[in-house]
Protein backbone atom coordinates (compact mmCIF):
# COMPACT_ATOMS: atom_id res chain seq x y z
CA UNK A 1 -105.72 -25.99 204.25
CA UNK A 2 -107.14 -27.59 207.26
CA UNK A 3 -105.93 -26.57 210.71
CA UNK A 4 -106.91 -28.98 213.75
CA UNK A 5 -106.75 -26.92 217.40
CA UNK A 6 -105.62 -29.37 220.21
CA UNK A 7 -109.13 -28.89 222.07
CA UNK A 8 -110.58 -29.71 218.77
CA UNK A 9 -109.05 -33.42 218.99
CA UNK A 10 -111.19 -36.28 220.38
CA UNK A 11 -109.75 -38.52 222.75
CA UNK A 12 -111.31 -42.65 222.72
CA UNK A 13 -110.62 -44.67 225.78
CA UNK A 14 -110.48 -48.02 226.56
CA UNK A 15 -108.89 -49.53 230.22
CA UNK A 16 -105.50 -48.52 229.75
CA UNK A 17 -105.32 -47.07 226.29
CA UNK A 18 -105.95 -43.22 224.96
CA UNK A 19 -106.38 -43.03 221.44
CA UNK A 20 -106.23 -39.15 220.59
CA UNK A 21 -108.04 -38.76 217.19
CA UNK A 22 -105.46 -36.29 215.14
CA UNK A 23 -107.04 -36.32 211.68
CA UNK A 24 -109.91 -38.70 211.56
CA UNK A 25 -113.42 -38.50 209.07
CA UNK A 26 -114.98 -36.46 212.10
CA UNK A 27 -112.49 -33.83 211.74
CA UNK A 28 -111.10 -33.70 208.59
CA UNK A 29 -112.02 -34.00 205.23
CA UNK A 30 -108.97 -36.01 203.97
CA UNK A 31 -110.59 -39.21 201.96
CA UNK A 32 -106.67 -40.82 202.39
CA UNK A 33 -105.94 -41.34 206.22
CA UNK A 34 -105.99 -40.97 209.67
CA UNK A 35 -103.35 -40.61 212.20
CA UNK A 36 -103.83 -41.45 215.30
CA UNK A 37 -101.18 -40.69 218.77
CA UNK A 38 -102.13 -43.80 221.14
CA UNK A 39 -100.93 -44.21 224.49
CA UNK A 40 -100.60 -47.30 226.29
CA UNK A 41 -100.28 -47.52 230.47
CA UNK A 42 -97.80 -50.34 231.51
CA UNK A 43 -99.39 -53.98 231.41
CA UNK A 44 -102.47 -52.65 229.09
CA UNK A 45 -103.72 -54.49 226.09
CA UNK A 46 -104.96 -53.15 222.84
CA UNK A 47 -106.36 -56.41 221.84
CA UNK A 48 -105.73 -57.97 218.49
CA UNK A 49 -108.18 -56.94 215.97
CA UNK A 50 -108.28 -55.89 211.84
CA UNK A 51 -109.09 -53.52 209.46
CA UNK A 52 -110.77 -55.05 206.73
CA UNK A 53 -110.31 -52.59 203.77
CA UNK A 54 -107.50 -50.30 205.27
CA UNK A 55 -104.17 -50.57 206.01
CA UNK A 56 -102.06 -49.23 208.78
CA UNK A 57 -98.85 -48.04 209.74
CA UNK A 58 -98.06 -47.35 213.23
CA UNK A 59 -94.31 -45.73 214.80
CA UNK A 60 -93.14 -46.22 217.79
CA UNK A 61 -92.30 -43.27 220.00
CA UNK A 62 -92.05 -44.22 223.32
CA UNK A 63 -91.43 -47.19 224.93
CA UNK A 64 -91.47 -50.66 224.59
CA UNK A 65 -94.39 -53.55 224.01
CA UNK A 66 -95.27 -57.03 221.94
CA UNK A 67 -97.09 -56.60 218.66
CA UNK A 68 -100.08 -59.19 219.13
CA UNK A 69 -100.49 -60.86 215.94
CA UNK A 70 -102.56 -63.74 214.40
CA UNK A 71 -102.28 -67.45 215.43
CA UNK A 72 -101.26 -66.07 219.30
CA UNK A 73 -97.85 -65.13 217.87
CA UNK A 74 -95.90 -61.82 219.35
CA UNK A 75 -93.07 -59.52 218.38
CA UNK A 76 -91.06 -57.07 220.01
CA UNK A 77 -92.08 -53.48 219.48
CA UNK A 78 -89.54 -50.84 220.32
CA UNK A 79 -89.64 -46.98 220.17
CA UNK A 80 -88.19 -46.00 216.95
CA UNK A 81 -89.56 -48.90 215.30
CA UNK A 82 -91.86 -49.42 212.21
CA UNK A 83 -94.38 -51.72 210.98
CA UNK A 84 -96.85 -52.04 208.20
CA UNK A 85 -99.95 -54.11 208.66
CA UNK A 86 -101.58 -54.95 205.37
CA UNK A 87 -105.67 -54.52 204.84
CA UNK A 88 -107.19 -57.65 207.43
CA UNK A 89 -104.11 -58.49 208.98
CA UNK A 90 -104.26 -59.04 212.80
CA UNK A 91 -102.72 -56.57 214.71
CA UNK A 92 -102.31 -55.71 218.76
CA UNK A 93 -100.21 -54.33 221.30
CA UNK A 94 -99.50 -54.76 224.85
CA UNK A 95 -97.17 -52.56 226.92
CA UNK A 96 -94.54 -54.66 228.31
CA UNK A 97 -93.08 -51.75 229.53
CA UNK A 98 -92.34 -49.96 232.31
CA UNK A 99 -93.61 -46.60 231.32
CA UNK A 100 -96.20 -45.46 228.93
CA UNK A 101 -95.92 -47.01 224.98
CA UNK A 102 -96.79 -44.22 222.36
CA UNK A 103 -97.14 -44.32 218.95
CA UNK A 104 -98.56 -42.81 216.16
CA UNK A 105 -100.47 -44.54 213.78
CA UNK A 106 -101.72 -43.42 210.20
CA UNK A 107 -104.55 -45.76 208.77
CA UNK A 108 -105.29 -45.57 204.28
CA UNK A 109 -108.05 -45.34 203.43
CA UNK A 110 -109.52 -43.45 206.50
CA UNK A 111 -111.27 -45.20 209.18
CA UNK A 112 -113.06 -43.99 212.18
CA UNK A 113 -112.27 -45.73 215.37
CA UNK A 114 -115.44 -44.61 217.67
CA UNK A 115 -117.02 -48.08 217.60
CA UNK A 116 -113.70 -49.39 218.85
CA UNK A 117 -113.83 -47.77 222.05
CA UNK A 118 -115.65 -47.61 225.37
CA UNK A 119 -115.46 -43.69 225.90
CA UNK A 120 -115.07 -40.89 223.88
CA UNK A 121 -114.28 -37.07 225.47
C-alpha cells in the first residue's frame, strides 16, 4: 500500500493554473498512471499541448471552460463531464468561467509534468 499525506503533494504552477501532483513518478511507484487535481482561475489558459506515448482522461468537477483542441477547434467542457484524449492528441483548456474550473485528470502510462510548468512548491 502506498499512502500520500496532503503536505507530501507537489503543487506546479503556471499564470493561472495549479496542477497539484496526487500520484505522479516522484511520489509513487505506480508504473500505470497519474492523477492529477488542476485548477484553473477564470480567463486562464492551459495551452494546447500532447502527450506523445500516454493517454489521458480528465473529469470535470467544477465549473465550466472550452477544451482547446487541434486545428484551433474548441468544445464545451462542463463539470460532470468526461473526455478521453488518445496518446498525441492535442488537448487544452481555458476557463470560460466565472469561477475556478477543476478537474482531475489521470494520465496511462505515467508521466511527470515538472517540465510543463514554471514553478513547482
Amino acid at each position: 500500500m502506498e499512502y500520500i499525506k496532503a503536505i507530501d503533494i507537489r503543487e506546479l504552477t503556471n499564470p493561472g493554473v495549479v496542477s497539484r501532483q496526487l500520484l505522479n513518478p516522484e511520489n509513487s511507484e505506480s508504473i500505470r498512471v497519474t492523477v492529477t487535481e488542476v485548477h484553473v482561475q477564470p480567463g486562464a489558459v492551459q495551452k494546447r499541448h500532447f502527450h506523445a506515448e500516454s493517454e489521458q482522461i480528465w473529469y470535470g468537477v467544477q465549473g465550466s471552460g472550452l477544451l482547446l483542441l487541434a486545428d484551433d477547434k474548441e468544445k464545451k467542457f462542463l463539470s460532470g463531464d468526461v473526455v478521453r484524449f488518445k496518446d498525441g492528441e492535442v488537448h487544452g483548456l481555458k476557463n470560460t468561467g466565472e469561477k475556478e474550473f477543476v478537474y482531475i485528470a489521470v494520465t496511462s502510462p505515467p508521466v511527470n509534468f515538472k517540465e510543463a510548468y514554471e514553478e513547482s512548491r
